[in-house]
Protein backbone atom coordinates (compact mmCIF):
# COMPACT_ATOMS: atom_id res chain seq x y z
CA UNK A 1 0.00 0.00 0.00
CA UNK A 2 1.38 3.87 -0.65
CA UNK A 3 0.07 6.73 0.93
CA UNK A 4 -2.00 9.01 -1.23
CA UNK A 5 -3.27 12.75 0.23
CA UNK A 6 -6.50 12.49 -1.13
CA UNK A 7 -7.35 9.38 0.42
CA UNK A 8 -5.84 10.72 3.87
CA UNK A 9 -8.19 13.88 3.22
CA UNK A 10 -11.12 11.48 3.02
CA UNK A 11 -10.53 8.79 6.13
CA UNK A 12 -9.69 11.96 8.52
CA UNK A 13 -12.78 14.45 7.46
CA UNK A 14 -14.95 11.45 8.30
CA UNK A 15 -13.12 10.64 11.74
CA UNK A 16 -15.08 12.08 14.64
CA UNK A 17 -11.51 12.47 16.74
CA UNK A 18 -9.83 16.01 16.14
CA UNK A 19 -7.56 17.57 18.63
CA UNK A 20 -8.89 20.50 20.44
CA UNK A 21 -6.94 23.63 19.99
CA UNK A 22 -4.56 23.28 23.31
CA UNK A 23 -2.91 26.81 22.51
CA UNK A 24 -6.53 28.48 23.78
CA UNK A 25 -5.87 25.90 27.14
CA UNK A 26 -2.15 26.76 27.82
CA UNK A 27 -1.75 30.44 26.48
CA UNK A 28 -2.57 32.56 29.56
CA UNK A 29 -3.14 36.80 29.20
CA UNK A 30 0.59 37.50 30.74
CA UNK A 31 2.49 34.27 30.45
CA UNK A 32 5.08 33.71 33.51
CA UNK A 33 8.64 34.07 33.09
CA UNK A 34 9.05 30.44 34.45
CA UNK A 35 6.28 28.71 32.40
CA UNK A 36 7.49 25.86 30.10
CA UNK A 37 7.80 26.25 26.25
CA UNK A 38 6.25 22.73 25.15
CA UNK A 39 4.77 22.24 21.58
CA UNK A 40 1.38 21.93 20.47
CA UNK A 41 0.40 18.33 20.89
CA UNK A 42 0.10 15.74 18.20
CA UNK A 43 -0.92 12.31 17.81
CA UNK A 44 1.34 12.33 14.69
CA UNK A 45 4.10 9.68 14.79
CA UNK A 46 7.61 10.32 15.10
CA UNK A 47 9.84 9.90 12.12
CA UNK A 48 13.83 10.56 13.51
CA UNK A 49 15.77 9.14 16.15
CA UNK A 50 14.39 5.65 15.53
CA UNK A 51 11.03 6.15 17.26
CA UNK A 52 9.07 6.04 14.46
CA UNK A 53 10.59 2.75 13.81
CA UNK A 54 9.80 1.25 10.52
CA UNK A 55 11.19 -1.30 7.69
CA UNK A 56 12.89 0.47 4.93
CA UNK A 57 10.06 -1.43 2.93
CA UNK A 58 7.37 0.05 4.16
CA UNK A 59 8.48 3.89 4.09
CA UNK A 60 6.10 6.29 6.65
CA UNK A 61 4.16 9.13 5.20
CA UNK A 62 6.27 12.04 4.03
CA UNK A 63 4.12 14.43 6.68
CA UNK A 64 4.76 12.34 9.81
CA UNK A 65 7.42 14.72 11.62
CA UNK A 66 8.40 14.83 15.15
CA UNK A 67 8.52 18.44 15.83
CA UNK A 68 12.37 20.19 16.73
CA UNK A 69 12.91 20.19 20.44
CA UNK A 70 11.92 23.50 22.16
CA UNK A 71 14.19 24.06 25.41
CA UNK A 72 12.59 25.71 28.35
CA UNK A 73 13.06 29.24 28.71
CA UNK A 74 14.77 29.48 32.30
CA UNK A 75 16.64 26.02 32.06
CA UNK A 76 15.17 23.06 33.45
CA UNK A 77 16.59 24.13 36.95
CA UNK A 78 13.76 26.77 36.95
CA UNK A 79 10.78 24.68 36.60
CA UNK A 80 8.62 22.42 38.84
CA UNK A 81 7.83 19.75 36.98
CA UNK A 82 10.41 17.08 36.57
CA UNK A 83 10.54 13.50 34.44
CA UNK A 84 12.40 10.48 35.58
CA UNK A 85 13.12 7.56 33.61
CA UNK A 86 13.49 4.01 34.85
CA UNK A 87 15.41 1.49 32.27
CA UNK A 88 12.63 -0.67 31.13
CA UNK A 89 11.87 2.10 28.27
CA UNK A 90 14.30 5.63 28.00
CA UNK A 91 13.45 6.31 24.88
CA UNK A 92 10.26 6.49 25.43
CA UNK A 93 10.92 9.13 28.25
CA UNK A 94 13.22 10.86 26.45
CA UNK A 95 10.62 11.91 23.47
CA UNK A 96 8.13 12.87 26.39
CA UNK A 97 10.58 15.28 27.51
CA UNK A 98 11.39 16.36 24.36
CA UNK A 99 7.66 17.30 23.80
CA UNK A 100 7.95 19.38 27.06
CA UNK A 101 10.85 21.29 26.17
CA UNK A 102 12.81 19.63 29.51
CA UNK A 103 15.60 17.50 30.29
CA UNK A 104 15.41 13.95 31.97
CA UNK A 105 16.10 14.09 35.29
CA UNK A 106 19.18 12.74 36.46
CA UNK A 107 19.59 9.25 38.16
CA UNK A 108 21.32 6.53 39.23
CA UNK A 109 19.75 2.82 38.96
CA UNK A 110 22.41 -0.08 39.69
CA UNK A 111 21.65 -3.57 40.92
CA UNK A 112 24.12 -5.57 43.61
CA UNK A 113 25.75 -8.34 42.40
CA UNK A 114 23.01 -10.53 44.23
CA UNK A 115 20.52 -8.61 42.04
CA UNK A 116 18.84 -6.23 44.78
CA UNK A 117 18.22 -2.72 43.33
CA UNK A 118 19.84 0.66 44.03
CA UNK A 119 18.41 3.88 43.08
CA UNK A 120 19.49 7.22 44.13
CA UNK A 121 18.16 10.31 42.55
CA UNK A 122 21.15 13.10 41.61
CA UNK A 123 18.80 16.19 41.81
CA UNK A 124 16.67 17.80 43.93
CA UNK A 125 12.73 17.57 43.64
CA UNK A 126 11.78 19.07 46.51
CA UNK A 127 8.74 20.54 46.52
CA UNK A 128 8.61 19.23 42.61
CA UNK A 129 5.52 17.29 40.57
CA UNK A 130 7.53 14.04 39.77
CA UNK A 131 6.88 11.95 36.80
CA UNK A 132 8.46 8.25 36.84
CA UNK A 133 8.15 7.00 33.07
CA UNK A 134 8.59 3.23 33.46
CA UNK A 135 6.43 0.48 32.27
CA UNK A 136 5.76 -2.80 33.48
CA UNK A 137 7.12 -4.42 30.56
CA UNK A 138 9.30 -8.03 30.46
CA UNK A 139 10.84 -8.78 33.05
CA UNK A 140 7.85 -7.64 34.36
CA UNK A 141 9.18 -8.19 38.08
CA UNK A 142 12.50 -6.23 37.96
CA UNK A 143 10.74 -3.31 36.20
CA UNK A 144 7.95 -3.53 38.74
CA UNK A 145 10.18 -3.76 41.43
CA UNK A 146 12.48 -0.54 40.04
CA UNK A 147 9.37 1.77 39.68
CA UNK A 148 8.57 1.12 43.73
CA UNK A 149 11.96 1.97 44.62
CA UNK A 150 11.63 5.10 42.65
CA UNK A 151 8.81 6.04 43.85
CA UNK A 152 9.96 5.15 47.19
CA UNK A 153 13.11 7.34 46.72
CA UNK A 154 11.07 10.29 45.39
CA UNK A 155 9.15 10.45 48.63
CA UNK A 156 12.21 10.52 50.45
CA UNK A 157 13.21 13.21 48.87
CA UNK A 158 10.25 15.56 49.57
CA UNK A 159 8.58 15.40 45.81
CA UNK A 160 5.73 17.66 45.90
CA UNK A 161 3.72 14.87 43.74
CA UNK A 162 4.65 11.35 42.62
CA UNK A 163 3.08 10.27 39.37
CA UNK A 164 3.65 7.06 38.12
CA UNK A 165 3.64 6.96 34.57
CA UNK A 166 3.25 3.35 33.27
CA UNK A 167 2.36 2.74 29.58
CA UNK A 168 2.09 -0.49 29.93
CA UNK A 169 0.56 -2.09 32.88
CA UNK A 170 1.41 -5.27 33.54
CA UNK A 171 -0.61 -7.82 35.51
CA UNK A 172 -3.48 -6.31 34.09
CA UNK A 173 -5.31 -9.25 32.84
CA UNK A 174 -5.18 -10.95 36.33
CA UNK A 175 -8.24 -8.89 36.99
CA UNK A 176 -10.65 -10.57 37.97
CA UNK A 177 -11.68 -14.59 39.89
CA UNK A 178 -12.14 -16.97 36.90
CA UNK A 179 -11.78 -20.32 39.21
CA UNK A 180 -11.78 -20.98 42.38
CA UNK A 181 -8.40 -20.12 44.58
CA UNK A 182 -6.83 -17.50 42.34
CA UNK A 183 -5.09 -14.55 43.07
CA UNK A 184 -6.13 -10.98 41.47
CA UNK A 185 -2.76 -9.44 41.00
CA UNK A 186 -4.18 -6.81 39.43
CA UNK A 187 -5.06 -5.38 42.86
CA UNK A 188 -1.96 -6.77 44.38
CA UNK A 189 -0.15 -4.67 41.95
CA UNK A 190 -2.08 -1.49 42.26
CA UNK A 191 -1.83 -1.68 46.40
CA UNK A 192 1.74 -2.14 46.12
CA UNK A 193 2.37 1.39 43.99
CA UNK A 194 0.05 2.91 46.19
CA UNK A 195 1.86 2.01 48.92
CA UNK A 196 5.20 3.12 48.12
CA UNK A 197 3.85 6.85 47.93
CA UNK A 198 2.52 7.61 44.53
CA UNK A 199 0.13 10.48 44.58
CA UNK A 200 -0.92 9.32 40.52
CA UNK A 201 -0.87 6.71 37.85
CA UNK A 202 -0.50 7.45 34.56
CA UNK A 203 -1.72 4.26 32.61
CA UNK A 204 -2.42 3.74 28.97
CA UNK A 205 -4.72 1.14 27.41
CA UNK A 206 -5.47 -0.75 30.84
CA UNK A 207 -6.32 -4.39 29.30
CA UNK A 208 -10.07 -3.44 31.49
CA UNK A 209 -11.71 -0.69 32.79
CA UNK A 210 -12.24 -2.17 36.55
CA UNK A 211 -8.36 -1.69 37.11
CA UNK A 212 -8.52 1.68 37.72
CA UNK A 213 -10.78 1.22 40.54
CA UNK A 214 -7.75 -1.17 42.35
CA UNK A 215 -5.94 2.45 42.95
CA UNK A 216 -7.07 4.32 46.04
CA UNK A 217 -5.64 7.11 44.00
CA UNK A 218 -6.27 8.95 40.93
CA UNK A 219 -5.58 6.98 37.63
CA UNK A 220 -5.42 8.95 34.18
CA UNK A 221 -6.25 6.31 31.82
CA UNK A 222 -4.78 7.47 28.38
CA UNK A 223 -6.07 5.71 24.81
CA UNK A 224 -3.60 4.49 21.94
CA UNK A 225 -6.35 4.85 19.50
CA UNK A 226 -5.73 8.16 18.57
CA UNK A 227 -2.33 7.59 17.48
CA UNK A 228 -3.24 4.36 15.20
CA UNK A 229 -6.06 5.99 13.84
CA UNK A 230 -4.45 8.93 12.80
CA UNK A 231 -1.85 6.78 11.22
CA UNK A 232 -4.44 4.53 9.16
CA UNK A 233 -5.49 7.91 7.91
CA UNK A 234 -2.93 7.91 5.58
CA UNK A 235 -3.38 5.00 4.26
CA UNK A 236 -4.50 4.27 0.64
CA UNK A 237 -7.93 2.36 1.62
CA UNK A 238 -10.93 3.30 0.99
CA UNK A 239 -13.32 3.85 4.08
CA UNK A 240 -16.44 1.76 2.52
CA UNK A 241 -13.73 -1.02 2.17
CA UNK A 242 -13.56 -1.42 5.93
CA UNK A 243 -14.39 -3.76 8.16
CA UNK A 244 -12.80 -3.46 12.29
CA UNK A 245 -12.77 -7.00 13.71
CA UNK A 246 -12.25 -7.18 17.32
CA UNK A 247 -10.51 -10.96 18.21
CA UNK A 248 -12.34 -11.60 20.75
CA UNK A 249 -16.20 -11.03 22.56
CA UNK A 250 -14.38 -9.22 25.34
CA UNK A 251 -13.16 -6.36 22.90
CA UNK A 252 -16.21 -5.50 21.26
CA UNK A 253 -16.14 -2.38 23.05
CA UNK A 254 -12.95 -1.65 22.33
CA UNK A 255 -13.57 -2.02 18.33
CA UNK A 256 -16.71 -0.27 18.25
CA UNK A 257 -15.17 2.60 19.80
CA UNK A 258 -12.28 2.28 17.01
CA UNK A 259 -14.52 1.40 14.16
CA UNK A 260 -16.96 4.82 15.00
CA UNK A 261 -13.79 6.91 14.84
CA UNK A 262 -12.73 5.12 11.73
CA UNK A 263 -15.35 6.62 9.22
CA UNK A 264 -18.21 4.64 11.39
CA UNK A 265 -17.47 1.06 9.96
CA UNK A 266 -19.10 -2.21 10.36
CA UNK A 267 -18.16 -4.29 13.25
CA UNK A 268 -16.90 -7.98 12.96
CA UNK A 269 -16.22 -10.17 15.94
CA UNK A 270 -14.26 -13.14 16.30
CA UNK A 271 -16.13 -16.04 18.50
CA UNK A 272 -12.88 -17.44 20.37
CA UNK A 273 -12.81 -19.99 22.89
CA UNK A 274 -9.64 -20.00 25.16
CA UNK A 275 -8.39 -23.14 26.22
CA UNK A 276 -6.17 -21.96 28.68
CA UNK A 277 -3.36 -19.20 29.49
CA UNK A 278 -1.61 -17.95 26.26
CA UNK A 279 -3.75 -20.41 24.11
CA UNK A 280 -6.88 -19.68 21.98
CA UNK A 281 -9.27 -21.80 19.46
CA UNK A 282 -11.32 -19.63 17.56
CA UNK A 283 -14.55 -21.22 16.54
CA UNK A 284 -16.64 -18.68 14.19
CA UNK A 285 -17.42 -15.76 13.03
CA UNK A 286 -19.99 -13.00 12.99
CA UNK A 287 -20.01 -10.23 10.65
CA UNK A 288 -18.91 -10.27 6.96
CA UNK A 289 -15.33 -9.41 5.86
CA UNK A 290 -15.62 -11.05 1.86
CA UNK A 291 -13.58 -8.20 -0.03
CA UNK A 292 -12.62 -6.21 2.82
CA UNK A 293 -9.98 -4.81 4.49
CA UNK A 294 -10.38 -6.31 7.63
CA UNK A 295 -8.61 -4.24 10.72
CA UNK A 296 -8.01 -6.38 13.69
CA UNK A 297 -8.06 -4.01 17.04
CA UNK A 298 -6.40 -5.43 20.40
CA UNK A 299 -5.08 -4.02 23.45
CA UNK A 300 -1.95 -6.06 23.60
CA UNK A 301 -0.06 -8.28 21.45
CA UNK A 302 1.47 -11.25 23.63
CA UNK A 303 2.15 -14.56 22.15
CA UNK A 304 -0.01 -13.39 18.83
CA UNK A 305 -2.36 -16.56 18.78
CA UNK A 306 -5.27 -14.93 19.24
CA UNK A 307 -4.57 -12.33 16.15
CA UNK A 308 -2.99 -15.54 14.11
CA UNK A 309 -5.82 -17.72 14.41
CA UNK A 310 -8.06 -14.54 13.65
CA UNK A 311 -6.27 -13.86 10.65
CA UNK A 312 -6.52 -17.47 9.23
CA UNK A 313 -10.22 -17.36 9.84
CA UNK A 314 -10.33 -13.58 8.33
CA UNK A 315 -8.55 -14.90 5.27
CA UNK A 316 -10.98 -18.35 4.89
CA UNK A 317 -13.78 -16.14 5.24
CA UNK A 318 -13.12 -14.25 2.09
CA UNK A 319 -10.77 -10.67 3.24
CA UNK A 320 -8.90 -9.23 1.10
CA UNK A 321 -6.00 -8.25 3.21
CA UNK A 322 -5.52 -7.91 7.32
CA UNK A 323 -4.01 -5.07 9.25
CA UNK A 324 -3.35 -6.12 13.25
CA UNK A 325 -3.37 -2.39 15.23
CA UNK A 326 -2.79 -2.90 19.07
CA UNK A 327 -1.23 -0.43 21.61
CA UNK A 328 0.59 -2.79 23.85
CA UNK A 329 3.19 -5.92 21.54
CA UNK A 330 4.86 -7.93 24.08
CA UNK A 331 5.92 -10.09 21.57
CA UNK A 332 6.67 -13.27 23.53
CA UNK A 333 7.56 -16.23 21.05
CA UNK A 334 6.62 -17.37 19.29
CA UNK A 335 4.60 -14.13 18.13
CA UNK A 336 7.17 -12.67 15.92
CA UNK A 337 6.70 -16.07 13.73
CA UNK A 338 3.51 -15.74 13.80
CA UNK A 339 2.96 -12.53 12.54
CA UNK A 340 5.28 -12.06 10.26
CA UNK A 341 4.16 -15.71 8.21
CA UNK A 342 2.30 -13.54 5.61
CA UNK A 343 -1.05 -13.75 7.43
CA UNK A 344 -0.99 -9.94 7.87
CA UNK A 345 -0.53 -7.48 5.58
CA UNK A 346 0.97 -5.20 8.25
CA UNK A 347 1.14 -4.83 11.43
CA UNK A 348 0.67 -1.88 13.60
CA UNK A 349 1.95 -1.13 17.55
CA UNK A 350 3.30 1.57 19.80
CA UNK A 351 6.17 1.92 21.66
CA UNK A 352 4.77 1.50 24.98
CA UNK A 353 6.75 -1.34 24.95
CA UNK A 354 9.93 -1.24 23.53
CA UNK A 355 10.62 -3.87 20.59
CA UNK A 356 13.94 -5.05 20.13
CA UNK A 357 16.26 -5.13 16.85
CA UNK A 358 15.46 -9.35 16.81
CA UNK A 359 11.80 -8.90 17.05
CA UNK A 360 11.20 -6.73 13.94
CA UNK A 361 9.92 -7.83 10.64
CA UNK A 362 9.14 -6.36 7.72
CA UNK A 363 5.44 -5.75 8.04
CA UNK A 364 5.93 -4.30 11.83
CA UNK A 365 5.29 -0.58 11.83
CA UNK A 366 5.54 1.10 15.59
CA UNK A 367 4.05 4.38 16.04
CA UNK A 368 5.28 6.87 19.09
CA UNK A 369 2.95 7.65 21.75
CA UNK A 370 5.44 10.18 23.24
CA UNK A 371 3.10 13.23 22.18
CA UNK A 372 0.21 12.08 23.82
CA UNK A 373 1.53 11.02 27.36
CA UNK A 374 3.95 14.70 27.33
CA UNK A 375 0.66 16.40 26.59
CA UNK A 376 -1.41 14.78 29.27
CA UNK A 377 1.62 15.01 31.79
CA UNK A 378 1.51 18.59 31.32
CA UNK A 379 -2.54 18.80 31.95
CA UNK A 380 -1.60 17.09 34.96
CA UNK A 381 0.55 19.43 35.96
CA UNK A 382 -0.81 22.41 34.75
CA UNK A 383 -4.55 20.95 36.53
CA UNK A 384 -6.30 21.09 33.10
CA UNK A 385 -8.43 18.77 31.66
CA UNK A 386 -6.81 15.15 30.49
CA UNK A 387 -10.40 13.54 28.88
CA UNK A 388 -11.02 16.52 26.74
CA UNK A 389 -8.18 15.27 24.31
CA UNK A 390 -10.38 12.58 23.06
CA UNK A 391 -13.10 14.67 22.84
């Protein structure tokens, strides 16, 4: 597929998602000397630096740009908002602080050689809102583990706030009793931030809704969509050509939302029945998809046999070509075989996680969700509204 402007033109005049003019929010009558120069926000993909990371085969759009960093006009010394980065994803964190015009604040993260964890922060955020950028990503455990002891160490140190900002939450589908004697770590998971002094969680895509009531705190519960969407935009396909499949009965809600926003398409759900953890058997079909496009729409991508036995049904049922868009791609094996055996005719993810040189392939396309979680940091630091960017 190429891009083509015309047929951009067309998918986004018929999307009901536009982003609200934020220069009426954040452009006071007599701006302080000590606000922060950010830029305007975008759910545009980045392009340079390797975060808009792509195959040389399939080339982005020519107007996908990730804007020029703007530096803040006092020096990040001045200001009181501050963003840490763990190691499960920097570059992620460094693009969010690019988008706010600031530097990452500076820290030290070591382990022992028995493996325990040592982090010490090298600035002061005293009296400071804090944002820890760190995902729950494999090893899920170590990177869970670091955030705590961040947080831990930001209390310490007198932080104003304490917002944890985790893209990816892990533990997320343990939400819930499905048999008798099982643990919902979902909970455990939430307590345990909680209790090592976070004021906040930033999340994005929870895998369910009823997480965010686990947090005796506030949650800001961000949405990938935007940022897929506005990339399918520029795609050559024509909108009556359409057809969003969600994989499963449990993210029909999550694909009608997408397929409304996507030139109000028809809905096609796959009728799976899980035989156990990791493992899927998908029995039917409801909707048509003969001569479509189909789009299949998931939160996360973690062994891919859910989206691979989708496809093969997709395919026997008469579409023309599948696209696989989900926020979150763990990418445990063996999903990287399985998406990349010609089932799909591309496949589309963020960089909540990040995807390593050996798991790329040539229909992989990862989009940068950097813009949206810098622009609802600062409306959580600047007390503005967070849901009126999907408005």
């Amino acid at each position: 597929m190429t891009v083509s402007a015309s047929m951009a033109t067309c998918f986004c005049s018929s999307s009901s998602f536009s982003p609200p003019d934020l220069a009426a929010v954040h452009s006071p009558p007599s701006p302080s000397p000590r606000r922060l120069r950010r830029r305007r926000w975008s759910c545009r993909a980045s392009s340079t630096g390797g975060t808009f990371d792509h195959n040389p085969l399939l080339q982005p759009p020519p107007d996908l740009r990730f804007p020029l960093r703007l530096p803040v006009q006092d020096g990040s010394s001045g200001s009181r908002l501050r963003i840490f980065s763990g190691t499960a994803n920097p570059t992620l964190a460094e693009e969010i602080a690019c988008y706010l015009g600031l530097e990452l604040g500076r820290i030290k993260i070591k382990r022992f050689a028995d493996g325990e964890l040592y982090v010490q922060l090298q600035e002061s955020v005293r009296g400071s809102d804090v944002f820890l950028v760190q995902p729950t990503c494999p090893p899920a455990n170590e990177n869970l583990m670091e955030l705590l002891i961040m947080v831990d160490a930001c209390r310490r140190a007198s932080a104003k706030t304490i917002t944890a900002v985790v893209p990816y939450f892990g533990y997320a589908r343990a939400d819930r009793k499905m048999q008798g004697r099982e643990s919902i770590a979902a909970k455990l998971v939430a307590n345990l931030i909680t209790q090592a002094g976070a004021h906040r969680v930033l999340a994005c895509d929870l895998h369910s809704g009823q997480s965010i009531g686990y947090f005796d705190i506030p949650v800001d519960h961000v949405y990938g969509q935007p940022v897929i969407l506005d990339y399918l935009a520029s795609k050559t396909i024509c909108p009556n050509d359409v057809v969003v499949v969600s994989p499963d009965v449990g993210g029909v809600a999550r694909a009608r939302a997408f397929a409304k926003k996507l030139s109000d398409a028809p809905l096609a759900i796959v009728d799976k029945r899980r035989l156990g953890h990791n493992q899927a058997e998908v029995m039917n079909l409801i909707g048509d998809v003969k001569g479509k496009v189909a789009v299949m729409v998931d939160d996360m991508i973690d062994t891919a046999g859910t989206m691979h036995k989708g496809a093969e049904l997709l395919h026997r049922e008469g579409a023309r070509a599948v696209y696989a868009c989900s926020t979150h791609a763990v990418l445990s094996p063996p999903a990287v075989e399985r998406l990349s055996g010609g089932l799909f005719q591309e496949v589309i993810i963020t960089n909540t996680v990040p995807v390593p040189p050996d798991q790329r392939f040539p229909q992989l396309t990862v989009l940068s969700v950097a813009n949206l979680l810098g622009e609802t940091i600062w409306r959580v630091h600047d007390e503005c509204s967070v849901s009126s960017i999907f408005q």
